[in-house]
Structures are given as structure tokens and as C-alpha cells.
Protein backbone atom coordinates (compact mmCIF):
# COMPACT_ATOMS: atom_id res chain seq x y z
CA UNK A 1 34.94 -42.32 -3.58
CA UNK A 2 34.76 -38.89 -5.79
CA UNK A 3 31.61 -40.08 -7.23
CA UNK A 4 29.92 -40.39 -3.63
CA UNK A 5 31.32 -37.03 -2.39
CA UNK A 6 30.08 -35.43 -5.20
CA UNK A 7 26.37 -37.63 -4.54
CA UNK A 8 26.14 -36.58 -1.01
CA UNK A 9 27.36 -32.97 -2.07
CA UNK A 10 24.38 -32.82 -4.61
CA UNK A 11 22.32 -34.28 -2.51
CA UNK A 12 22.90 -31.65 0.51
CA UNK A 13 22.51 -28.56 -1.98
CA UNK A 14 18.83 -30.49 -3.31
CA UNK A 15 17.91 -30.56 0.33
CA UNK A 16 19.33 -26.68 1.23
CA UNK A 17 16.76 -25.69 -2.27
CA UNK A 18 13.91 -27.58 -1.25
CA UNK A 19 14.26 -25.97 2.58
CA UNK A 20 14.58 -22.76 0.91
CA UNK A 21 11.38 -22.87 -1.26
CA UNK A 22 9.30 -24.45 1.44
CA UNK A 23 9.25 -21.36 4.07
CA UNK A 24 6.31 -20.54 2.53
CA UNK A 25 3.36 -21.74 0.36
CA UNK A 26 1.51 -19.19 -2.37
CA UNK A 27 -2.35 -19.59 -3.26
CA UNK A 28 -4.12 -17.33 -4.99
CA UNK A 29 -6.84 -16.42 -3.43
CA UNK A 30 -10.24 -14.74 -5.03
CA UNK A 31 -12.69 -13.03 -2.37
CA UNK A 32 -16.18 -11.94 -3.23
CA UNK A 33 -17.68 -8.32 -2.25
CA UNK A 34 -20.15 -6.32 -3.22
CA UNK A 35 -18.77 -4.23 -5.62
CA UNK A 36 -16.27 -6.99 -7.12
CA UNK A 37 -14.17 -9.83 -6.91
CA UNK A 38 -11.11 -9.44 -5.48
CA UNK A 39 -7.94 -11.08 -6.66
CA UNK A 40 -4.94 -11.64 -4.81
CA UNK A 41 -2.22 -13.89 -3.52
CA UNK A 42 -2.37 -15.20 -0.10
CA UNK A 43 1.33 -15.93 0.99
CA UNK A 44 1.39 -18.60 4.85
CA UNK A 45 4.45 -19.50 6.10
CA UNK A 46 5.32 -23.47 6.38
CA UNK A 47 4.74 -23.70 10.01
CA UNK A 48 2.20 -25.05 12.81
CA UNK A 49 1.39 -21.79 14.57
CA UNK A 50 -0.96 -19.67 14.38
CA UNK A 51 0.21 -16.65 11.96
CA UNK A 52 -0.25 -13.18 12.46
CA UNK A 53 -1.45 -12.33 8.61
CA UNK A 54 -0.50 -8.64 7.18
CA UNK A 55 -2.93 -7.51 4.63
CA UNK A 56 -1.32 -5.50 1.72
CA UNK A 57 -3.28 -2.41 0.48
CA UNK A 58 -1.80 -1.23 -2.60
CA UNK A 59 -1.96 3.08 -3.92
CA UNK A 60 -3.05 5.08 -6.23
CA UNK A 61 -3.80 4.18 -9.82
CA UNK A 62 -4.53 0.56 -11.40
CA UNK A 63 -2.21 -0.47 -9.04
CA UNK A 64 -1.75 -4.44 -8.66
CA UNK A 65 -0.80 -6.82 -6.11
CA UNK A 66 2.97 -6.52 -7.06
CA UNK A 67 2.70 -2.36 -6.90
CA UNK A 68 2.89 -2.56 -10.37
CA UNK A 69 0.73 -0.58 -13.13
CA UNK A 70 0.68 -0.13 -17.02
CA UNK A 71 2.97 3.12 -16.24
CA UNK A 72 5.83 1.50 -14.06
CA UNK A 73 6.86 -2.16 -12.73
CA UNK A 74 8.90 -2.29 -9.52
CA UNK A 75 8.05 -5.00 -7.56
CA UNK A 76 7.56 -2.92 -4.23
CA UNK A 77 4.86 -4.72 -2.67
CA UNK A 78 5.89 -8.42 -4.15
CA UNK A 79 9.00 -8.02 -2.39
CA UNK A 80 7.74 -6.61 0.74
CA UNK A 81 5.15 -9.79 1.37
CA UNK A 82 7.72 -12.45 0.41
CA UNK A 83 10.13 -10.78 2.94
CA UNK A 84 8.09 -10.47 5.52
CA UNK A 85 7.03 -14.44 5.32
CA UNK A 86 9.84 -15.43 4.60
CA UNK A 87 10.07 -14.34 8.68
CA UNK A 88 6.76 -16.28 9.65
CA UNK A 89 4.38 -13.46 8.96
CA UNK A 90 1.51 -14.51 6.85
CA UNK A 91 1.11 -11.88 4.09
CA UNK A 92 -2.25 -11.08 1.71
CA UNK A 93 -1.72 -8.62 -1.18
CA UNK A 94 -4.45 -8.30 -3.89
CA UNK A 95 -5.18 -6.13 -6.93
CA UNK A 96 -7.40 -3.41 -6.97
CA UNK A 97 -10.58 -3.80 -7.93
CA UNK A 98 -10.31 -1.38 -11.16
CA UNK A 99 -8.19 -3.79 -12.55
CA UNK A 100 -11.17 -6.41 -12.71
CA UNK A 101 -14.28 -4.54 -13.19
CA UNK A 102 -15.82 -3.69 -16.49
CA UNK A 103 -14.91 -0.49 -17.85
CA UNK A 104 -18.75 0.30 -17.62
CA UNK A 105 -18.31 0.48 -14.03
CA UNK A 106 -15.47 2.91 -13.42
CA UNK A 107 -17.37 6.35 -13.45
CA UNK A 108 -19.38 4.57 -10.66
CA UNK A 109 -16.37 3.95 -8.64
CA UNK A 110 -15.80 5.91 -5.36
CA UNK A 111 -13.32 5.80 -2.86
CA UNK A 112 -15.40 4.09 -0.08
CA UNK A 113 -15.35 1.00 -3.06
CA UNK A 114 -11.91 1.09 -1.91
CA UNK A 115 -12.65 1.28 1.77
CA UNK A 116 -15.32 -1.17 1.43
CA UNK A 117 -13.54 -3.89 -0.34
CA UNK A 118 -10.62 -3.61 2.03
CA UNK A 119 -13.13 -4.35 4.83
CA UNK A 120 -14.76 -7.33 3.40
CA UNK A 121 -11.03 -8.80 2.96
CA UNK A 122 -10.85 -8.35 6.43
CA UNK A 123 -13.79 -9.93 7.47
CA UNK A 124 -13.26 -12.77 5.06
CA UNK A 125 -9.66 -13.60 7.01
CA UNK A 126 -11.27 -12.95 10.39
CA UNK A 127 -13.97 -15.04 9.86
CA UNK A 128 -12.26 -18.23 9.09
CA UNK A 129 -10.41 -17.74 12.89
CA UNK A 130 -6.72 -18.35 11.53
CA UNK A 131 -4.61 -15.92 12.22
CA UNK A 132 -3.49 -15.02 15.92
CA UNK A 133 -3.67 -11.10 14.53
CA UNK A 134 -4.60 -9.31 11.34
CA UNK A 135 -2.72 -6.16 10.41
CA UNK A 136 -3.81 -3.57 7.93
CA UNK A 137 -0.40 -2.09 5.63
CA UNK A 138 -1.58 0.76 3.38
CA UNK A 139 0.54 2.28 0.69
CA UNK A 140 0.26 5.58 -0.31
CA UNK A 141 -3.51 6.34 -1.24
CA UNK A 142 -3.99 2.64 0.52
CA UNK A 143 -2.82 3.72 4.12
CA UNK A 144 -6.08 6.19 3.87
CA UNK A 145 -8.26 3.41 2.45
CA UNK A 146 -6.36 1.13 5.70
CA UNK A 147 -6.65 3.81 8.12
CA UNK A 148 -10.86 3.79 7.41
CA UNK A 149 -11.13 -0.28 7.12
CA UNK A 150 -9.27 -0.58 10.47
CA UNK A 151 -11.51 0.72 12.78
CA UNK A 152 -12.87 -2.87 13.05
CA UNK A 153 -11.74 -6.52 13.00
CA UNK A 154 -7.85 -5.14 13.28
CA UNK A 155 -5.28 -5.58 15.67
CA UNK A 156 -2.98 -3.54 14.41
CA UNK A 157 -2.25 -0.54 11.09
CA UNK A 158 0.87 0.46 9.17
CA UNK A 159 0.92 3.52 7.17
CA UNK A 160 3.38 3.30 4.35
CA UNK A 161 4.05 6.48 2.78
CA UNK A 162 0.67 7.61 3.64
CA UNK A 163 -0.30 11.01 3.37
CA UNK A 164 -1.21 13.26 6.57
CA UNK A 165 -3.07 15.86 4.32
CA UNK A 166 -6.57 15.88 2.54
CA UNK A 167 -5.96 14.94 -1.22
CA UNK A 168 -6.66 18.53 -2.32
CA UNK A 169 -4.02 19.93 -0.04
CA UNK A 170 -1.52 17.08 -1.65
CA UNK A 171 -2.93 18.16 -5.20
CA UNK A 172 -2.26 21.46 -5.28
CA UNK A 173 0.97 21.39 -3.38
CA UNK A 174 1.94 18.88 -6.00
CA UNK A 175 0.85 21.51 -8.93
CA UNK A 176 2.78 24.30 -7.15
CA UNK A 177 6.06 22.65 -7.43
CA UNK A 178 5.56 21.03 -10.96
CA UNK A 179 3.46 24.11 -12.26
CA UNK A 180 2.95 26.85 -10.38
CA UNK A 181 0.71 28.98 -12.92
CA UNK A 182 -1.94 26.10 -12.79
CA UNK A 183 -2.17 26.47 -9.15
CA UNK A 184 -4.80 29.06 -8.87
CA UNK A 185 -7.29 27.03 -11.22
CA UNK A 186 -6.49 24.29 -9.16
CA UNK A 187 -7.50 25.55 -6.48
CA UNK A 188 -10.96 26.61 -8.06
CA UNK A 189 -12.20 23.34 -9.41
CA UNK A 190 -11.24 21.65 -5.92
CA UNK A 191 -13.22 24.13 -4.28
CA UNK A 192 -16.16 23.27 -6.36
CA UNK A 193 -15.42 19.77 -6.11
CA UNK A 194 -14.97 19.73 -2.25
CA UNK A 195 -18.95 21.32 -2.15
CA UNK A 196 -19.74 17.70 -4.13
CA UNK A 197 -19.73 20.09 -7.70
CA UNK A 198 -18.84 18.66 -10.70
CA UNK A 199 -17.08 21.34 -12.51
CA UNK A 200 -17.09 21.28 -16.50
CA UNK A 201 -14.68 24.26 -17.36
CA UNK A 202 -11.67 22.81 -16.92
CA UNK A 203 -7.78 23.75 -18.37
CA UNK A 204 -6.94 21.01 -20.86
CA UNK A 205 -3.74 21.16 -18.98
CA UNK A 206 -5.58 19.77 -15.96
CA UNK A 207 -7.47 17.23 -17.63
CA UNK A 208 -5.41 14.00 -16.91
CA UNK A 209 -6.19 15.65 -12.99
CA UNK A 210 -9.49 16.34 -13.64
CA UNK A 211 -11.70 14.70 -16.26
CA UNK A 212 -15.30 14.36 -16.21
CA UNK A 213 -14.65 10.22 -15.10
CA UNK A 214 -12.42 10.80 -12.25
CA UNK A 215 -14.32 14.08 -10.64
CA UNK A 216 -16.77 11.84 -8.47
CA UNK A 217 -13.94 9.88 -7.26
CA UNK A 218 -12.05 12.69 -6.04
CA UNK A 219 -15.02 14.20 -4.50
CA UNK A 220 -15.78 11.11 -2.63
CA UNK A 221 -12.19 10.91 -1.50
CA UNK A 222 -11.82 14.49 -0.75
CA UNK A 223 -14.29 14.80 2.38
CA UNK A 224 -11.87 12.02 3.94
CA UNK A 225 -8.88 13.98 6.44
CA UNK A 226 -6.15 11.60 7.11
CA UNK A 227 -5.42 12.84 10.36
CA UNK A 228 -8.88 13.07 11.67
CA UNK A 229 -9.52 8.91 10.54
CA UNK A 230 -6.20 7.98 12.01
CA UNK A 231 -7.17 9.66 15.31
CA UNK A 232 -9.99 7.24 15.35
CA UNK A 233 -7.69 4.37 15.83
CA UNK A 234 -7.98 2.64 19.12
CA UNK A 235 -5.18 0.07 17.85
CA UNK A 236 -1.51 -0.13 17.59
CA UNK A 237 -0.06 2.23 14.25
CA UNK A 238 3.54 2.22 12.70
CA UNK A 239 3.66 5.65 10.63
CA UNK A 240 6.38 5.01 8.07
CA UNK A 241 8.06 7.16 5.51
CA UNK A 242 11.41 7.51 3.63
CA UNK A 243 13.60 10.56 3.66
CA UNK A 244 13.80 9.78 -0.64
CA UNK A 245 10.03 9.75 -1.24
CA UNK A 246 9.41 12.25 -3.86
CA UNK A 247 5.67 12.07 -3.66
CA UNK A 248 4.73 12.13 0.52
CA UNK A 249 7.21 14.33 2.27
CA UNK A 250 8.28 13.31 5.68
CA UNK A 251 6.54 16.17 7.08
CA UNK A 252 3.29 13.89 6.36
CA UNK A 253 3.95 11.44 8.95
CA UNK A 254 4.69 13.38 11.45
CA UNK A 255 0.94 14.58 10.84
CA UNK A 256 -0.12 11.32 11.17
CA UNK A 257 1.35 10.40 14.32
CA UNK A 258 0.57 13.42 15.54
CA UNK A 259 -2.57 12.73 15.48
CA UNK A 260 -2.75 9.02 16.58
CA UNK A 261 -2.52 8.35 20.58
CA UNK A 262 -1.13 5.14 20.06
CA UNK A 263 1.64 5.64 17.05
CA UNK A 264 5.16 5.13 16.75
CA UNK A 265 6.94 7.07 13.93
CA UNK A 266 10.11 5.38 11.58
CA UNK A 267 11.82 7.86 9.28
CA UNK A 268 13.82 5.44 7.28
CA UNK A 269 16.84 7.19 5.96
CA UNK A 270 17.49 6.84 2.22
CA UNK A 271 14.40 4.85 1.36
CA UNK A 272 11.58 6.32 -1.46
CA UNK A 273 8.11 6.07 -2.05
CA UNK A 274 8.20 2.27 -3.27
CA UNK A 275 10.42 1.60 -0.59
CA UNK A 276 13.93 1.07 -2.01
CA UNK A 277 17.13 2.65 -0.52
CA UNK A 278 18.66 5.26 -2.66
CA UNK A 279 21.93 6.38 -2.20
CA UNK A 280 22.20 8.84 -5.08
CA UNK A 281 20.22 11.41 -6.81
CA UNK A 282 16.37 12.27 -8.06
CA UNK A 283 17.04 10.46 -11.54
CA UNK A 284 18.57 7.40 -9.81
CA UNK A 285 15.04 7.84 -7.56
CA UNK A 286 12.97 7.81 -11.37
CA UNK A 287 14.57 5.04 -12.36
CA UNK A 288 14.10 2.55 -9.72
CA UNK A 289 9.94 3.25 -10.20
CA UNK A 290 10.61 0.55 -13.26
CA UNK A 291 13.29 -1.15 -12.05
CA UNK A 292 11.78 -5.05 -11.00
CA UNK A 293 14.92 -5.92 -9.33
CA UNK A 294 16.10 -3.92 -6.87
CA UNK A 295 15.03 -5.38 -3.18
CA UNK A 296 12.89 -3.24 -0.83
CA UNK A 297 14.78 -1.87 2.44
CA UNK A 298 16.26 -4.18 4.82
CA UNK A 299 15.59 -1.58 7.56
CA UNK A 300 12.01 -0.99 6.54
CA UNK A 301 11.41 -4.83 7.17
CA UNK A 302 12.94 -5.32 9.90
CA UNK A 303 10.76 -2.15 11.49
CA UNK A 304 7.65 -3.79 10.67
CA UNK A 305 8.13 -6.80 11.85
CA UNK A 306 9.16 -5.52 15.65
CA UNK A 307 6.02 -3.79 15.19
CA UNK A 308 3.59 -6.90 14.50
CA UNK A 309 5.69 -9.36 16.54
CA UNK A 310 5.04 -6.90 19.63
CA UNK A 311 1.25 -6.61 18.76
């Protein structure tokens, strides 16, 4: 009799697992463009409907499909897809592109790569006539990249810690607060740069900023104003920010939604840039930038999907 209780107990806690791990299936999925292939992992809820699919666009940096670099592992973006199927929403977050390419290829990288690649991702999942909606989620320099690759083939945009400012104005805000005596020169060689200058006179200080590689980039990303693309936007938006980010102040979304007709703002209290809640300090912030383990906000889930699930 103990033996078949504890057979029908085992056998109830296999079933409760294999539930579990079938709410969704993974596939990585590859996509052509023009520029590169894009690599990335295509996460579809175990169901019959027809999903509404959110495509991830991760930030700055060699930033992959996880939000994760050579400088920091967190997990943001990992966690934030599996969450969000794990509620029936399909979820597609990929690697960018500099991650793949040969490195005889990066000076020739430009921001509308970026754009560009998002929008052939987009066309890929709208021509195969799946998904009841596709949604655009940009982090950080990815809600720009979003905002731009939205304008078509879209139902719907989040901005995730997106910034409301053109990346010069971010730059040397950024320099003023971590060092203010570079902020003049700053300003100089993104004055030049804004004209489409390349500018070879440049602080050694500056030069992880401003090399000779990265210049064209910036200058291709610099004639882009967030608030003037987001304006654009005939579509539903979510603005979203965290009152912790130490890299997009709040202040930044409300210049977003300003700007958008058809925005709703969520100021999630606690949360940072890479979307964790933080209850404590700045260095408690630092840490959790390589911390792999610490969930991303409940609220900040729950926020997006009202948003898509109204769409």
C-alpha cells in the first residue's frame, strides 16, 4: 500500500514537471538579411491559437539575445521572453549582428544596419501569417532602433528604458556627471561629428567614446531624434522606465510619450536599467548588471502584457 502511494505520488510530481516544461517550445531560429545572419531564439507557447509574438531588440554594445556581453551577464532579456510566454505570448530575441559578422566588417557598420535588420525580422515573422499581432520591445539603444523598424508591419511598440534625447545630448550629459572637465571637448568632436566630420584630434581620455572605428557609427546614429521617430508612430506605444535606472533617467520617457499621440507611460518604482527591482543602494544597482540570477520585475511583466493583450 506505501509502495503505491509513493508510485502514484511520483507519478503526479512527473506529470506536474512535464506540464511545467511544456508551456512553451524553444527553436533557434537563424534569419537571413542583407547585412547578416541573424541568430536568435524563437520562444511559442504550447497552445492552438494564434499568438501575438513580441520581438526582443536588445541595446547598446555586443549585446546578445540574453542582454548579456563580454563586460556583464544578467540575464535581463532571457528572463523577460520566458516570462512573458510562459503567459501565452510568443517571444523572439536574437543577437546582434556584431556578434556574427567578421571583424572586417565593423568599421562599415551603421546604425540603420541595426534598423534594417530589425525590419527584415519583422517581415520574416509577418510573412509566414502566424501571429495574430507582432510587437516591437526595444531596450535601451534598441527602443530607437524599434521605434524606426515600427513604422511598418507592427501592431504595436514598447520602449524599454529608451532614451527621449539624441545620443549626443545623452553623451555629454553622461560625461558631465562622470567627468565634468571632458565635457567641453565633448562637446567639440560631437559637433564635428553631428556635420558627418570625422574628427582625428581626440583626448586619449575620450578614446574608448570616440575612436576612429566607432565615429561613423555615431554619426549615423546621431542625425536620429528619439522623440521626433516616436511621433511618427501611428500604433499603440508602452513608454517604460524604472525609477533605479542609472543610465536613462525617468525624465526620458516622459519625452517620449510626450511626443507620441497614442502612448501610455509606466514608471515602475524600484526597477533599473536591466529591469530588476532594487530595494537598496547604487552598489547593490552595480552588482545586479552581473548577477544571472536575480528575476526581472513582476510589475514590469505584468504591464506589458495588459499592453499587448489589449492591442
Amino acid at each position: 500500500m506505501i509502495k503505491s502511494t509513493f508510485a502514484v505520488i511520483a507519478l503526479l510530481v512527473i506529470n506536474f514537471v512535464t506540464a511545467q516544461e511544456m508551456k512553451y517550445t524553444s527553436l533557434e531560429l537563424n534569419i537571413p538579411t542583407s547585412s547578416a545572419t541573424i541568430k536568435g531564439t524563437l520562444l511559442t507557447p504550447v497552445s492552438s491559437n494564434k499568438n501575438i509574438l513580441v520581438i526582443l531588440i536588445p541595446g547598446s554594445g555586443p549585446t546578445d539575445r540574453d542582454g548579456n556581453n563580454t563586460a556583464m551577464k544578467n540575464n535581463s532579456l532571457k528572463f523577460l521572453a520566458e516570462a512573458l510566454t510562459e503567459k501565452n505570448i510568443a517571444t523572439y530575441r536574437y543577437d546582434k549582428s556584431v556578434l556574427s559578422i567578421d571583424k572586417t566588417q565593423i568599421d562599415s557598420l551603421k546604425f540603420d544596419t541595426f534598423v534594417n535588420e530589425a525590419k527584415s525580422v519583422v517581415n520574416y515573422f509577418k510573412e509566414k501569417n502566424k501571429y495574430a499581432k507582432i510587437i516591437i520591445a526595444g531596450h535601451s539603444q534598441g527602443s530607437l532602433v524599434g521605434i524606426i523598424a515600427s513604422e511598418k508591419n507592427v501592431d504595436g511598440f514598447i520602449s524599454l528604458a529608451g532614451a527621449g534625447r539624441t545620443i549626443d545630448q545623452v553623451i555629454i550629459t553622461q560625461i558631465e556627471k562622470q567627468a565634468p572637465y571632458l565635457k567641453e571637448e565633448t562637446i567639440r568632436i560631437l559637433a564635428d561629428l553631428k556635420k558627418g566630420y570625422t574628427v582625428d584630434n581626440v583626448n586619449p581620455m575620450l578614446l574608448s567614446l570616440f575612436n576612429k572605428q566607432v565615429q561613423p557609427f555615431i554619426i549615423s546614429w546621431v542625425k536620429y531624434s528619439p522623440t521626433k521617430e516616436i511621433s511618427k508612430l501611428k500604433i499603440p506605444v508602452l513608454i517604460i522606465n524604472g525609477t533605479k535606472d542609472l543610465q536613462v533617467p525617468v525624465n526620458d520617457a516622459k519625452l517620449l510619450h510626450q511626443a507620441a499621440v497614442n502612448s501610455k507611460i509606466e514608471i515602475i518604482e524600484n526597477m533599473n536599467h536591466l529591469f530588476k527591482e532594487i530595494k537598496g543602494d547604487a552598489s547593490e544597482n552595480i552588482l545586479s548588471y552581473n548577477n544571472p540570477t536575480i528575476p526581472v520585475s513582476v510589475v514590469l511583466i505584468n504591464r506589458i502584457l495588459t499592453f499587448v493583450n489589449k492591442i
